[in-house]
Protein backbone atom coordinates (compact mmCIF):
# COMPACT_ATOMS: atom_id res chain seq x y z
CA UNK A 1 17.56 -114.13 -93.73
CA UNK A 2 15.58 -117.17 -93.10
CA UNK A 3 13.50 -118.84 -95.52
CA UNK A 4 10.63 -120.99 -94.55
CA UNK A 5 9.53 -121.88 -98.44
CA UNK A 6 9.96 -120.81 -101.90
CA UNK A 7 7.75 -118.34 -101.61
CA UNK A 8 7.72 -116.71 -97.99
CA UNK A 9 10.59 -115.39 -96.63
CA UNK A 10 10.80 -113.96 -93.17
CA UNK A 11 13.41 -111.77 -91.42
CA UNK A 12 14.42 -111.31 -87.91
CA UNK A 13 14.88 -107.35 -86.67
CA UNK A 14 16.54 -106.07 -83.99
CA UNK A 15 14.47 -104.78 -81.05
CA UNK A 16 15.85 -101.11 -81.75
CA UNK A 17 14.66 -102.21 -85.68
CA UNK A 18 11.11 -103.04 -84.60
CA UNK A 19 10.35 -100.34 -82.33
CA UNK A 20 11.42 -97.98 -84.53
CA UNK A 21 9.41 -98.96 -87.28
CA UNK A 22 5.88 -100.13 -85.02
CA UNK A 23 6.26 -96.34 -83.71
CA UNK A 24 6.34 -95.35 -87.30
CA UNK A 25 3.04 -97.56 -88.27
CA UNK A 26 1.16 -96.43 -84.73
CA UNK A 27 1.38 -92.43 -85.97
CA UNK A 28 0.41 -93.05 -89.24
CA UNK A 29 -2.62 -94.96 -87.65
CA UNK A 30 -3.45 -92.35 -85.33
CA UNK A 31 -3.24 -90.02 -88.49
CA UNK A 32 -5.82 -92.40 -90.13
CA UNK A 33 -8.28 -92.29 -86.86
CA UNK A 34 -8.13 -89.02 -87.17
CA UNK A 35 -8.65 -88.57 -90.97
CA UNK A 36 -11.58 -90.54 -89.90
CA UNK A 37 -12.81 -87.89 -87.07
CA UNK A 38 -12.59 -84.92 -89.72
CA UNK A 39 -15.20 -87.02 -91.80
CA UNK A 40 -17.28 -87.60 -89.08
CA UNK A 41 -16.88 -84.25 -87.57
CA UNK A 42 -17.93 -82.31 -91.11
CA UNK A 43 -14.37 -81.06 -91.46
CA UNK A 44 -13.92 -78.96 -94.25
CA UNK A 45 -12.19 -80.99 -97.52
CA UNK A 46 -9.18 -79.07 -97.97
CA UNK A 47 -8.48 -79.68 -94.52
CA UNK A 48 -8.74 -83.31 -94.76
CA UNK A 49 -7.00 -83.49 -97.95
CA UNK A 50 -4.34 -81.70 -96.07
CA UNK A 51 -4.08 -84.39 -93.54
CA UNK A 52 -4.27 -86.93 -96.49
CA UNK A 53 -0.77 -85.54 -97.55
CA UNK A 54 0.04 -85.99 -94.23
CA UNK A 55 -0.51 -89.64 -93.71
CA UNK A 56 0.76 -90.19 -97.94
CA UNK A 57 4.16 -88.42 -96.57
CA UNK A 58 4.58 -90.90 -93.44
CA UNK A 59 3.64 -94.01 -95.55
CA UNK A 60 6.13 -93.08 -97.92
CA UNK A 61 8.45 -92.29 -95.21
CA UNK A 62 8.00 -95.59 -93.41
CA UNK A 63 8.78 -97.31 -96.92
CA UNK A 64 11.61 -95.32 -97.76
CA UNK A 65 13.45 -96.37 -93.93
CA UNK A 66 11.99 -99.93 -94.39
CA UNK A 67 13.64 -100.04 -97.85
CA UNK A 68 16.93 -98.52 -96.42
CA UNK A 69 17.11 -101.41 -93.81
CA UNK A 70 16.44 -104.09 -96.53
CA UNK A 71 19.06 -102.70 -98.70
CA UNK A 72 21.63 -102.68 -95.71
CA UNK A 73 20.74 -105.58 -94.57
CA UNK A 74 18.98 -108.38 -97.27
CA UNK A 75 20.24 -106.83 -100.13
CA UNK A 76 23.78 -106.82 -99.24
CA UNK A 77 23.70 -110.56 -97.57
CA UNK A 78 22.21 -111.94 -100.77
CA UNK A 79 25.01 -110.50 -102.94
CA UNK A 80 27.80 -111.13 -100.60
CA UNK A 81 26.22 -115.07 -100.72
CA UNK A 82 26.39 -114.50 -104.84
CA UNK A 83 22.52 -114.29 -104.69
CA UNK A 84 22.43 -111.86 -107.67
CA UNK A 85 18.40 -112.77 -107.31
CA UNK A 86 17.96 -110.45 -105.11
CA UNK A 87 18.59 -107.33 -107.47
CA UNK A 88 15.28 -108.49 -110.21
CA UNK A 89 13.35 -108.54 -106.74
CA UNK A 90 14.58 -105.24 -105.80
CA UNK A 91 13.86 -104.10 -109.05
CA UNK A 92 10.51 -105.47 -109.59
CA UNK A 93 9.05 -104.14 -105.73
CA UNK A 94 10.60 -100.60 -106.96
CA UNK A 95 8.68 -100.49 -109.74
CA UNK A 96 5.74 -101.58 -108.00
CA UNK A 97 7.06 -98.67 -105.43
CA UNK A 98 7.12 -96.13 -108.38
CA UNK A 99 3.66 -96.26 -109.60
């Protein structure tokens, strides 16, 4: 993990990494266009609440791989460094996560 200052880090993903995730973020944007369209198209509100779930499910799915990756990846680098830091962050942005 590279740090650029005390309080922005940044971390490099593989290609496989970044496509994976982008392709993630670009359906749950479509979803939102098209949450959008059902507004503008007089869709019924059940229906768009429906899609609402939807899009709620893929944003939480998106955080749960993004999570999974940080914990393989940051996570375990930190504490095999003796960063034991790492865990109040982890903690803290899960109970942000949790709300």
């Amino acid at each position: 993990m590279k740090q650029q200052c005390s309080c922005h880090k940044t971390r490099v993903r593989s290609q496989e990494e970044l496509k994976k995730l982008s392709n993630r973020l670009s359906r749950i944007e479509g979803q939102v266009r098209g949450l959008r369209e059902m507004l503008q198209k007089d869709v019924y509100c059940m229906d768009i609440l429906v899609q609402v779930s939807a899009v709620n499910a893929a944003i939480n799915s998106f955080s749960k791989e993004l999570l999974g990756e940080h914990l393989r990846t940051c996570v375990a680098e930190n504490l095999r460094q003796g960063n034991d830091e790492v865990i109040d962050e982890l903690v803290n942005v899960l109970q942000k996560l949790m709300k």
